[in-house]
Protein backbone atom coordinates (compact mmCIF):
# COMPACT_ATOMS: atom_id res chain seq x y z
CA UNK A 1 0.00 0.00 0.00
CA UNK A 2 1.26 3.32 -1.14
CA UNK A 3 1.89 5.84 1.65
CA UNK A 4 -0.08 8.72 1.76
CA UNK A 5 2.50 11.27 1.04
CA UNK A 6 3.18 9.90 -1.80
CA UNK A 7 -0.09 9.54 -3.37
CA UNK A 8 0.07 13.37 -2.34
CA UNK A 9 3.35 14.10 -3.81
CA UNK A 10 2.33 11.93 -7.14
CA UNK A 11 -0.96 14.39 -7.42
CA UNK A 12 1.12 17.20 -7.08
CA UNK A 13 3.72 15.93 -10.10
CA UNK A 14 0.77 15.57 -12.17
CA UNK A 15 -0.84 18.97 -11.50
CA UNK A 16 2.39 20.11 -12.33
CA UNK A 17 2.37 18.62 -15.49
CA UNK A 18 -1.09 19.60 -16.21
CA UNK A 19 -0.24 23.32 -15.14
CA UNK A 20 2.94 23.54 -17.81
CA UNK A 21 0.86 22.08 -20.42
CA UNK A 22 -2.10 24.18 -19.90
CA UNK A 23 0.50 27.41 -19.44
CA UNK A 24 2.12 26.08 -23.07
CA UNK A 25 -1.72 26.05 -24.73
CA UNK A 26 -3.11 29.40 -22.93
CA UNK A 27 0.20 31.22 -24.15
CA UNK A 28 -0.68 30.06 -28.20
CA UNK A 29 -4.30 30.51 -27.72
CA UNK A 30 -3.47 33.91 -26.57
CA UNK A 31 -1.27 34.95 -29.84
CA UNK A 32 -3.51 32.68 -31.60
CA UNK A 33 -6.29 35.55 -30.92
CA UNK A 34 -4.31 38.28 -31.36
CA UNK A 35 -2.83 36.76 -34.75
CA UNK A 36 -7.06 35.99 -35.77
CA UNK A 37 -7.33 38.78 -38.95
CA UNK A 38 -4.32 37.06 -40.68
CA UNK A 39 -6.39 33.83 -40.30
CA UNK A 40 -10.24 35.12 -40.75
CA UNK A 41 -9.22 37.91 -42.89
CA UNK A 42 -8.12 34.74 -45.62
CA UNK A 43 -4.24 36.17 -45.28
CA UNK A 44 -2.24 33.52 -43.71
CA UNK A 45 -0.92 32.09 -46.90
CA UNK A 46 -0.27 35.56 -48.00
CA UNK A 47 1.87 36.38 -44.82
CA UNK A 48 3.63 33.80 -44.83
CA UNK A 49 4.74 34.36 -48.46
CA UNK A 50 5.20 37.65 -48.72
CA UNK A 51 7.83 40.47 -48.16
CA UNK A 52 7.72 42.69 -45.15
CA UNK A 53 6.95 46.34 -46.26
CA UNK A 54 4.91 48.18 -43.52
CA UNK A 55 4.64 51.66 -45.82
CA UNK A 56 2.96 49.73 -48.77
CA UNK A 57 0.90 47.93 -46.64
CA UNK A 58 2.35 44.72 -46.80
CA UNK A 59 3.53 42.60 -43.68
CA UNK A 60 4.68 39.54 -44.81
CA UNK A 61 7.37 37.08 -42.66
CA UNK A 62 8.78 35.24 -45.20
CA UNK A 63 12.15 37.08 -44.85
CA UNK A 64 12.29 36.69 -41.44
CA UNK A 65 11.43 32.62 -42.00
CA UNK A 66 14.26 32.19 -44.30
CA UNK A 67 16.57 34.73 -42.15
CA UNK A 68 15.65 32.08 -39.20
CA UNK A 69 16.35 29.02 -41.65
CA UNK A 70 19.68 30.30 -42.36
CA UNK A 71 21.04 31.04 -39.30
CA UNK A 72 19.78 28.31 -37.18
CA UNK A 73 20.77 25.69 -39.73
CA UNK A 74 24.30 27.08 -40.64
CA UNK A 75 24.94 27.45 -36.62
CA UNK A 76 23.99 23.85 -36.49
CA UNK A 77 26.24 22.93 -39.25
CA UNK A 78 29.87 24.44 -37.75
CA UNK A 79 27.90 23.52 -33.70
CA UNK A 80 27.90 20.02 -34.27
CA UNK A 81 31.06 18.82 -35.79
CA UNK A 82 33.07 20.81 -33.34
CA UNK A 83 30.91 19.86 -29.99
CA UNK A 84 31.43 16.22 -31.11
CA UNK A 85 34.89 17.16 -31.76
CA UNK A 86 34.92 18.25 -27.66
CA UNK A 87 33.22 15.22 -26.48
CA UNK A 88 35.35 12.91 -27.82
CA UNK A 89 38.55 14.74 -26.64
CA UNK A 90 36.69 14.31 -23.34
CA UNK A 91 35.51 11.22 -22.96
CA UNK A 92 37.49 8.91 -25.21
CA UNK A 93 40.64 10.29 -26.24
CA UNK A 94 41.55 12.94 -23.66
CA UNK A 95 44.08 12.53 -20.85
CA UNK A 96 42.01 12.65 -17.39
CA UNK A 97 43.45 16.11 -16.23
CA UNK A 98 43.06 17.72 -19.64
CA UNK A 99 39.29 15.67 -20.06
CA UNK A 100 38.31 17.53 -16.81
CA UNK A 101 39.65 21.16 -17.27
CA UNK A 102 37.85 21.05 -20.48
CA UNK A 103 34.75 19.67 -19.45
CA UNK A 104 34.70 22.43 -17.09
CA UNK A 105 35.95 24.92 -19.26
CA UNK A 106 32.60 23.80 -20.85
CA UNK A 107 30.59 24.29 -18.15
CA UNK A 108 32.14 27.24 -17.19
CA UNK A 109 30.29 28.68 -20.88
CA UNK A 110 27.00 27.47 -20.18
CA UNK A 111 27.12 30.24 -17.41
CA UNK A 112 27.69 32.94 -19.67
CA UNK A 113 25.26 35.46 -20.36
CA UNK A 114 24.36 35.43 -23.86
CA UNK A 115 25.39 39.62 -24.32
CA UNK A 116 28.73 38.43 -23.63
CA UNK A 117 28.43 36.33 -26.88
CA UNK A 118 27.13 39.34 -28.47
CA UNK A 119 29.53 41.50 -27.67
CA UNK A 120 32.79 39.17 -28.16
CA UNK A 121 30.69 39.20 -31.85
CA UNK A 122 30.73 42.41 -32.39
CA UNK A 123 34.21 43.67 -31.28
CA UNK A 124 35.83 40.76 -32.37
CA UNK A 125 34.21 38.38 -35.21
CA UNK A 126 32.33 41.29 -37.65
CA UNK A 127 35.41 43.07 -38.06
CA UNK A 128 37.23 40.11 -38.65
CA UNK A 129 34.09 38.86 -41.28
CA UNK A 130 34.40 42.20 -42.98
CA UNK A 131 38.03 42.34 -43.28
CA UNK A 132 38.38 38.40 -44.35
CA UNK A 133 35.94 39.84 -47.25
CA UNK A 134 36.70 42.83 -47.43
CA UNK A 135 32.80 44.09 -48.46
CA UNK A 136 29.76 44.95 -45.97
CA UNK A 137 29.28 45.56 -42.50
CA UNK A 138 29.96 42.38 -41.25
CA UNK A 139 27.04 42.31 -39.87
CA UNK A 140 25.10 39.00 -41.91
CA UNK A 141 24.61 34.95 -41.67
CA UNK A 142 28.29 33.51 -41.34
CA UNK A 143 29.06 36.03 -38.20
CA UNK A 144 25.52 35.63 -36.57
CA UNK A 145 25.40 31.34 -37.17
CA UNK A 146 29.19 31.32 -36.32
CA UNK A 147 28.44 33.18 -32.80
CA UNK A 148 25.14 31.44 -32.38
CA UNK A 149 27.76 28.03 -32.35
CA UNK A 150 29.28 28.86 -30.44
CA UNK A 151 26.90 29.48 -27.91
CA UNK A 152 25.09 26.39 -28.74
CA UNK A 153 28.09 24.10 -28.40
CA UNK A 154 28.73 23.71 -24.90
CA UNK A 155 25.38 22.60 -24.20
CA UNK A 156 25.37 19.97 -26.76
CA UNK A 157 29.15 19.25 -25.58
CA UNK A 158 27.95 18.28 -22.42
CA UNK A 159 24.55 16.15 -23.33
CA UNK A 160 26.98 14.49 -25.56
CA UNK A 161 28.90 13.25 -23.04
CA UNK A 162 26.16 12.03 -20.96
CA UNK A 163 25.00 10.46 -23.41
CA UNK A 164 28.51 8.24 -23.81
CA UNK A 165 28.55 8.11 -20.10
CA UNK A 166 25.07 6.54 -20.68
CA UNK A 167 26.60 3.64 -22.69
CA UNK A 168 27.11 0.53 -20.21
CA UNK A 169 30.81 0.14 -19.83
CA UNK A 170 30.31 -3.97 -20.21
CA UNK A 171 29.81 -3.42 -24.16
CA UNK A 172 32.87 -1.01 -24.41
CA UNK A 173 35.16 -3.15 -22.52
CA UNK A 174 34.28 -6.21 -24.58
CA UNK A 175 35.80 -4.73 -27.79
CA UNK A 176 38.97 -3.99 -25.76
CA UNK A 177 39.09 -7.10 -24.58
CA UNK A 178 38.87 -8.50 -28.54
CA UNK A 179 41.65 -5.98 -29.03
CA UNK A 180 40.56 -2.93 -30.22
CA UNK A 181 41.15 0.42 -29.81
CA UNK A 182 39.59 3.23 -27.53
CA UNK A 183 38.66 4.74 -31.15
CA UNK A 184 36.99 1.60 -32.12
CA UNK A 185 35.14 0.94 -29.23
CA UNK A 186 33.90 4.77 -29.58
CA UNK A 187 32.85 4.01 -33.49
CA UNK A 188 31.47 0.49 -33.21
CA UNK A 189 29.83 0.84 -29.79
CA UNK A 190 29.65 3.65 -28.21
CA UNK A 191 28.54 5.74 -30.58
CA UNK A 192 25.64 3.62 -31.96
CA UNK A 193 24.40 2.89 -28.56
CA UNK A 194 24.59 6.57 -27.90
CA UNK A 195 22.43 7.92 -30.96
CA UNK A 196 19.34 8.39 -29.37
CA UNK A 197 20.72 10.74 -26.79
CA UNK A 198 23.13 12.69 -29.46
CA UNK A 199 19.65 13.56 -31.74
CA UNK A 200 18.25 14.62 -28.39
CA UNK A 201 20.80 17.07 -28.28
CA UNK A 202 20.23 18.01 -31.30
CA UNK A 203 17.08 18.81 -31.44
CA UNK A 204 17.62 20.96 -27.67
CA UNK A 205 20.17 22.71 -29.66
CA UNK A 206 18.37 23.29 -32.71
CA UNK A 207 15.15 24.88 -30.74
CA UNK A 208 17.66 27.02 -29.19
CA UNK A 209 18.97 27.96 -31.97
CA UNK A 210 15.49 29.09 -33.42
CA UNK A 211 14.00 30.60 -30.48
CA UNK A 212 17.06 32.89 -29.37
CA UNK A 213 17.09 36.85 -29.70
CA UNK A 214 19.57 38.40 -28.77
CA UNK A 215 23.09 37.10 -31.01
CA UNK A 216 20.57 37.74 -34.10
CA UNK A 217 19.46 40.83 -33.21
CA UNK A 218 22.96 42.05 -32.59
CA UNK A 219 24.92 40.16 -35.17
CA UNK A 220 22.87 39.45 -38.26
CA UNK A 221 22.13 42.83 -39.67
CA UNK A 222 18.54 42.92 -38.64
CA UNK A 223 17.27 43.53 -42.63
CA UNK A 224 13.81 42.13 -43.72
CA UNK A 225 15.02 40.55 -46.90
CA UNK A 226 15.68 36.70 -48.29
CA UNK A 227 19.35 36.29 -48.10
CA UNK A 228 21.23 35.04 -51.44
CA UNK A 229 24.60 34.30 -49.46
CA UNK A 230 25.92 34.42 -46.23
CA UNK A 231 27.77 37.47 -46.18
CA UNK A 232 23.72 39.08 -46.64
CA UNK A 233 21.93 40.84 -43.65
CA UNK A 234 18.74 39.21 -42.15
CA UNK A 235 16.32 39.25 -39.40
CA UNK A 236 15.20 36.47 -37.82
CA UNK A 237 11.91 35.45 -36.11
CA UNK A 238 12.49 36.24 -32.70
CA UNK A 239 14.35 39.76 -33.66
CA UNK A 240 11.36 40.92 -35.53
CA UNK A 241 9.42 40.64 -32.70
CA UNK A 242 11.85 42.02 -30.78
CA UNK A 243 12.28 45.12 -32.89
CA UNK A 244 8.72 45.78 -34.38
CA UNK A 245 7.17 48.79 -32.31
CA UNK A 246 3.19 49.16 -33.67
CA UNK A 247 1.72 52.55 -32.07
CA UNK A 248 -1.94 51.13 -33.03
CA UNK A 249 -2.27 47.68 -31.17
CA UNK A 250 -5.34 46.71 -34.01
CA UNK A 251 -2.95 47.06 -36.65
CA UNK A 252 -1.94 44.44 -39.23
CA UNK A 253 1.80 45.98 -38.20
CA UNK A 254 1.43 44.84 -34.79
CA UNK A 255 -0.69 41.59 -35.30
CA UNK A 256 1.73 40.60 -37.65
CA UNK A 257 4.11 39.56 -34.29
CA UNK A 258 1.60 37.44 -32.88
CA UNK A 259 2.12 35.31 -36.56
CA UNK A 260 6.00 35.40 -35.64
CA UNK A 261 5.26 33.73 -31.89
CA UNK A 262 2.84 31.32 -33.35
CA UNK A 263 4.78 30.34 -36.05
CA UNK A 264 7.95 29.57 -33.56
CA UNK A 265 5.86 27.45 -31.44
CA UNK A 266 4.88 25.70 -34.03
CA UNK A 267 8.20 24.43 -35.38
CA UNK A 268 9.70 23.96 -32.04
CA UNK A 269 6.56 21.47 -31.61
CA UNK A 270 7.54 19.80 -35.12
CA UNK A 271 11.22 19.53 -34.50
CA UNK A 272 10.25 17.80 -30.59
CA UNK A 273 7.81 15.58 -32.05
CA UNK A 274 10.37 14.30 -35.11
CA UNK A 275 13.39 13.55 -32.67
CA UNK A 276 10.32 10.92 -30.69
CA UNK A 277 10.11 9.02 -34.03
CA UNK A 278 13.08 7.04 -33.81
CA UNK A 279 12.66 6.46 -30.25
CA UNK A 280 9.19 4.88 -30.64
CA UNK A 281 10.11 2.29 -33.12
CA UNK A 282 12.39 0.39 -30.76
């Protein structure tokens, strides 16, 4: 028979759970009303394809969705090889006083505010960008995505290594035993074993990389237009609804935000319920 505090503290982990999911549904019903004349009004498709031009009249996202596009999947891109890179150096091939000093080097980041990263960008990586090219501000996708990296990479550094830390040690120790190598076992066993975990990560670091403000809104240029390369300005999501000010809060202007919010939430839903996929088939 189950005590009664814990039938009490099992109620409360479920009203918990019911409170964050009903917070999560109140917060897009709310932006979901606000956001109603693109939907009623028989513009959603229009928004959604068109430019952003506020003195014609128009107030399309879909420079802001492929600003977004670009940066979080370039970040991703140079983020993963070089957290993988880390993880390894930790937990396979390191030495155990370098393996710790990095690892909490790599904690150490995680603290950071994310204006630091900002403003190690500016000072330091946009005049390097515009001098390597020797053309624009410096301000565009390679410096934003290469900042946004590196913020993302000590987070997916460490879930990495959990995730090897995960492994049993049994299976690992079985391909020494045959004779292989620490790189082996890391290739043939750990790694596979460790997959589900790694697209966890992932997926954390991709929402992360969609949802966040601030290194885009500092770093990419903040211009509402579809970006042919990466040395182009663009504004992202989260930065236009950062830097859109609407002085009439019933105008299409200002509604136009609550599209932006919605439109995050829903591909931080799609990317959460992808990385479940694999995991249910087993």
């Amino acid at each position: 028979m189950i005590p009664r505090y814990e039938k009490l503290v099992e109620r409360l982990f479920y009203a918990a759970a019911f409170i964050s999911v009903l917070i999560t549904i109140v917060i897009f019903g709310f932006m979901f009303v606000f956001g109603l004349p693109f939907f009623s009004g028989g513009r959603f498709f229009e928004v959604m394809t068109s430019p952003w031009a506020p003195h014609l009249g128009v107030f399309g996202i879909y420079p802001m969705i492929a600003g977004t596009l670009a940066v979080s999947l370039f970040a991703m891109i140079c983020a993963f090889p070089l957290s993988m890179g880390c993880a390894i150096l930790i937990k396979v091939t390191g030495q155990d006083m370098m393996s710790q000093l990095l690892r909490k080097s790599v904690e150490l980041m995680t603290g950071m505010p994310t204006v630091i990263y900002g403003f190690v960008g500016i000072f330091l990586l946009i005049p390097f960008v515009r001098g390597l090219f020797g053309s624009g501000s410096g301000m565009c996708v390679l410096s934003a995505s290469l900042m946004l990296a590196i913020l993302l990479s000590p987070t997916m550094i460490l879930l990495f290594c959990d995730s090897f830390e995960a492994v049993p040690q049994s299976y690992g120790n079985a391909v020494l035993a045959a004779g292989g190598t620490q790189m082996q076992r890391f290739l043939y066993v750990t790694l596979p074993c460790a997959r589900q975990g790694i697209l966890v990560a992932v997926t954390l670091s991709l929402g992360r990389a969609i949802g966040d403000t601030l290194i885009a809104l500092m770093l990419a240029g903040n211009a509402a237009q579809v970006p042919d390369s990466l040395l182009d300005a663009v504004r992202t999501l989260p930065s236009h609804i950062a830097l859109v000010f609407a002085a009439d809060n019933e105008s299409l202007e200002f509604k136009a935000i609550f599209v932006c919010g919605m439109l995050l939430y829903l591909i931080n839903t799609i990317v959460s319920l992808l990385v479940r996929i694999p995991g249910s088939k087993r």
